[in-house]
C-alpha atoms as a PDB file:
ATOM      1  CA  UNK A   1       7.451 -10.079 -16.083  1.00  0.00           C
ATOM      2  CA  UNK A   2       7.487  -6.379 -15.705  1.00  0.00           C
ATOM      3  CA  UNK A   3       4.684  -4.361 -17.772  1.00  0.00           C
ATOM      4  CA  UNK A   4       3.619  -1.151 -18.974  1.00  0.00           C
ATOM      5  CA  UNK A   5       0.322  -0.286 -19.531  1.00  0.00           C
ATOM      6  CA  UNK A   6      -0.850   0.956 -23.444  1.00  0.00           C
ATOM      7  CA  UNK A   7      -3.887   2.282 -24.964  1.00  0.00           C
ATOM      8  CA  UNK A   8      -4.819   1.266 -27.789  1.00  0.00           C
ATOM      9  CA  UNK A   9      -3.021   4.171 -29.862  1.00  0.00           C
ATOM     10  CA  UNK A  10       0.342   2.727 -28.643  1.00  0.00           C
ATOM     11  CA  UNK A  11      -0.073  -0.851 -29.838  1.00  0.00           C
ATOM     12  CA  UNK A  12       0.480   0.114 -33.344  1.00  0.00           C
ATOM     13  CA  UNK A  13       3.585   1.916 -32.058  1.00  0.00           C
ATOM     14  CA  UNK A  14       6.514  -0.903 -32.972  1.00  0.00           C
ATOM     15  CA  UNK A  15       8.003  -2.537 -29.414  1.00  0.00           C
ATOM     16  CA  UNK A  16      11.699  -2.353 -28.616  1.00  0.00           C
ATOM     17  CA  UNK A  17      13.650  -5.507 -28.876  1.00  0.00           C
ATOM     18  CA  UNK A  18      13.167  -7.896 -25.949  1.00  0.00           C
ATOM     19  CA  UNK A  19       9.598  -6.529 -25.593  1.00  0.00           C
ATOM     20  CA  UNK A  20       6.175  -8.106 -26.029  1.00  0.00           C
ATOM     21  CA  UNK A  21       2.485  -6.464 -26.108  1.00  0.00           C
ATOM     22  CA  UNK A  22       0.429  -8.794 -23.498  1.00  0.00           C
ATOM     23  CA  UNK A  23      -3.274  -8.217 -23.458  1.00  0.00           C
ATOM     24  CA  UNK A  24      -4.815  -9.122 -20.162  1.00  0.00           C
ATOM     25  CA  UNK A  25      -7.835 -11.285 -20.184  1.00  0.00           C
ATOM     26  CA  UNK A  26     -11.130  -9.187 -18.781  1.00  0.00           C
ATOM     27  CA  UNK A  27     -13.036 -10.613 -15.948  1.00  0.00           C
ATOM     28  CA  UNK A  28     -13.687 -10.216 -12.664  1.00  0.00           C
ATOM     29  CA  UNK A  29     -10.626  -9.430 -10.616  1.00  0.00           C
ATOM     30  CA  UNK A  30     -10.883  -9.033  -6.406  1.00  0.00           C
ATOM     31  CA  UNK A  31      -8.477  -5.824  -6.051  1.00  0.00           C
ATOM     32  CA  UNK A  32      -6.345  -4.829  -3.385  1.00  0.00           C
ATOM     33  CA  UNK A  33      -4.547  -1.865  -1.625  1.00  0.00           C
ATOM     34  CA  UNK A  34      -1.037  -2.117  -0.422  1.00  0.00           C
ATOM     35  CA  UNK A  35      -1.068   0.410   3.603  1.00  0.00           C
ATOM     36  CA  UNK A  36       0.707   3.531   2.703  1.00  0.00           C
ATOM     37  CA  UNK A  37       4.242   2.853   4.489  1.00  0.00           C
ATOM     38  CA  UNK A  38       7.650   3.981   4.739  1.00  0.00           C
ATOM     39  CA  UNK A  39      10.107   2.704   1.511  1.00  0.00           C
ATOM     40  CA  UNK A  40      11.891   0.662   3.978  1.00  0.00           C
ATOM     41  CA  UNK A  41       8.738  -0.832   4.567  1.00  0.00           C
ATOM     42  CA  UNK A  42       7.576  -1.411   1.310  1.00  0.00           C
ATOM     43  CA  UNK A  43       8.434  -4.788   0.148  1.00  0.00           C
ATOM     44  CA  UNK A  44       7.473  -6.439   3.601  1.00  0.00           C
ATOM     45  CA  UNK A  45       3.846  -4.492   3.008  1.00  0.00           C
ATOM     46  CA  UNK A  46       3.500  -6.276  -0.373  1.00  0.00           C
ATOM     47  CA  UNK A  47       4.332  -9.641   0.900  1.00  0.00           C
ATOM     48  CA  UNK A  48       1.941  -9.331   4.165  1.00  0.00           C
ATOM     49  CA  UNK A  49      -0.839  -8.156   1.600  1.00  0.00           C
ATOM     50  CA  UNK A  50      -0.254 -11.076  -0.383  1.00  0.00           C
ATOM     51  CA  UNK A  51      -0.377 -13.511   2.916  1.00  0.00           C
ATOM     52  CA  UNK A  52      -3.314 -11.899   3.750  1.00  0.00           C
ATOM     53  CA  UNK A  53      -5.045 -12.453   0.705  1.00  0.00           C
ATOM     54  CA  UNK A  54      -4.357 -15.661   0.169  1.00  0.00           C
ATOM     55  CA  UNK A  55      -4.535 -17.170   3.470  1.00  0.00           C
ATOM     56  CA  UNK A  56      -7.258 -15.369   5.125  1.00  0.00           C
ATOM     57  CA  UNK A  57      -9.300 -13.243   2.849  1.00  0.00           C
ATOM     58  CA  UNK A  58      -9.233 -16.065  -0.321  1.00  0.00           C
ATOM     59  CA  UNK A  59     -10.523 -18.822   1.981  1.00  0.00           C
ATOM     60  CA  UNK A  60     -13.167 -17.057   4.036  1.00  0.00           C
ATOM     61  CA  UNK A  61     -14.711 -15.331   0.666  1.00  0.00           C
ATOM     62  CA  UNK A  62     -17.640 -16.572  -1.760  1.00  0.00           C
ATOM     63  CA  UNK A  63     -14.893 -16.529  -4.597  1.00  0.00           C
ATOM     64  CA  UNK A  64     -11.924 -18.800  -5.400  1.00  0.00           C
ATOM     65  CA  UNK A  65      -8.809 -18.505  -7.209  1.00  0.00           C
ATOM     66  CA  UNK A  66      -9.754 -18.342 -11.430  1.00  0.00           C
ATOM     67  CA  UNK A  67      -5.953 -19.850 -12.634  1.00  0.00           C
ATOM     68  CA  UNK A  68      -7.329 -19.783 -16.168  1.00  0.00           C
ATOM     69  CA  UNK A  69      -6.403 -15.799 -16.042  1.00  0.00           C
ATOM     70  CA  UNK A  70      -3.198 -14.051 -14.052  1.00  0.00           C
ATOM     71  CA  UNK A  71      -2.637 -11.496 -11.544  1.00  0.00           C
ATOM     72  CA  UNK A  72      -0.828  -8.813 -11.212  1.00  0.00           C
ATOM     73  CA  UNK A  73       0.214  -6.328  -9.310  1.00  0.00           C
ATOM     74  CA  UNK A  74      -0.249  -2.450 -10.536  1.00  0.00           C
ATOM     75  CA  UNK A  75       2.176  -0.097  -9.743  1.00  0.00           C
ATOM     76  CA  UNK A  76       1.296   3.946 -10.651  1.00  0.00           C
ATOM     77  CA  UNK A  77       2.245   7.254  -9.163  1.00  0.00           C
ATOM     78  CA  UNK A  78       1.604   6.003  -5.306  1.00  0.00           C
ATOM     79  CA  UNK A  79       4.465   3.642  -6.211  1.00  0.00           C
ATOM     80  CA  UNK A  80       6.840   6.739  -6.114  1.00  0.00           C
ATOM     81  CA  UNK A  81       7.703   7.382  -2.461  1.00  0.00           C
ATOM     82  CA  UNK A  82       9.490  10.556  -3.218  1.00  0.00           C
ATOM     83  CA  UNK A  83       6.329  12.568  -4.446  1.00  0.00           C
ATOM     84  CA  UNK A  84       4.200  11.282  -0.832  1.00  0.00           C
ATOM     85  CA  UNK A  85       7.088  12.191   1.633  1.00  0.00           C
ATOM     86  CA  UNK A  86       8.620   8.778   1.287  1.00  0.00           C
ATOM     87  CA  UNK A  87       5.908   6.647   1.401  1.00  0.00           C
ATOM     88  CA  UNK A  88       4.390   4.305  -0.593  1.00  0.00           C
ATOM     89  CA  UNK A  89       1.339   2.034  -1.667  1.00  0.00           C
ATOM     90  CA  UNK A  90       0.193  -0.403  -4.667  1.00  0.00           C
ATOM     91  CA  UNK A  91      -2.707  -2.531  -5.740  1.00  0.00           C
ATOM     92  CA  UNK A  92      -2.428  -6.410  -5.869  1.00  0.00           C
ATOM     93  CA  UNK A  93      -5.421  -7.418  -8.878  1.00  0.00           C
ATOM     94  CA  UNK A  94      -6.509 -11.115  -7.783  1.00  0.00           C
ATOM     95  CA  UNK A  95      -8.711 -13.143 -11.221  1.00  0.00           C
ATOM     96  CA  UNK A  96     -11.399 -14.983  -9.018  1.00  0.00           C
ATOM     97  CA  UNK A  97     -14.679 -16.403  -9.820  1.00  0.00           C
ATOM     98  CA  UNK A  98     -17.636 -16.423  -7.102  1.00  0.00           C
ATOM     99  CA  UNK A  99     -18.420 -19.941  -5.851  1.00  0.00           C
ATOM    100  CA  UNK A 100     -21.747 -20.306  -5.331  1.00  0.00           C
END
């Protein structure tokens, strides 16, 4: 799924065809930056980041995965390596709930 973020003055705006509005669900979300790298780069950055959170920083943490919610990842004007001399970054939002 590929999204575009709304306020609330554009949900009463009528969606193309095809389209859907998709609220996400509030909570507590672990968040995480993409390094700034090359485009070439860019892909292999978001997969590491995703290895790292899951298999290093998700385990060793007070919180664990909440699978009643989704992530996502958030892509804004850092996304656009052309405007930050061909590099780029992103942030990976993680729903989690602290274990206690």
């Amino acid at each position: 799924m590929l999204g575009v973020g709304v306020d609330e003055a554009d949900c009463a705006v009528p969606q193309r065809p095809g389209t859907y509005l998709h609220q996400i669900q509030g909570g507590l979300y672990a968040i995480f930056t993409t390094p700034l790298v090359d485009e070439e780069q860019y892909v292999q950055s978001i997969q590491d980041t995703w290895r790292q959170i899951l298999e290093q920083w998700l385990p060793g943490s007070e919180y664990e995965y909440d699978s009643t919610r989704i992530e996502y990842e958030y892509y804004d004007e850092r996304d656009h390596s052309w405007l930050h001399g061909g590099k780029s970054r992103m942030d990976i939002y993680v729903p989690v709930i602290r274990t206690e």
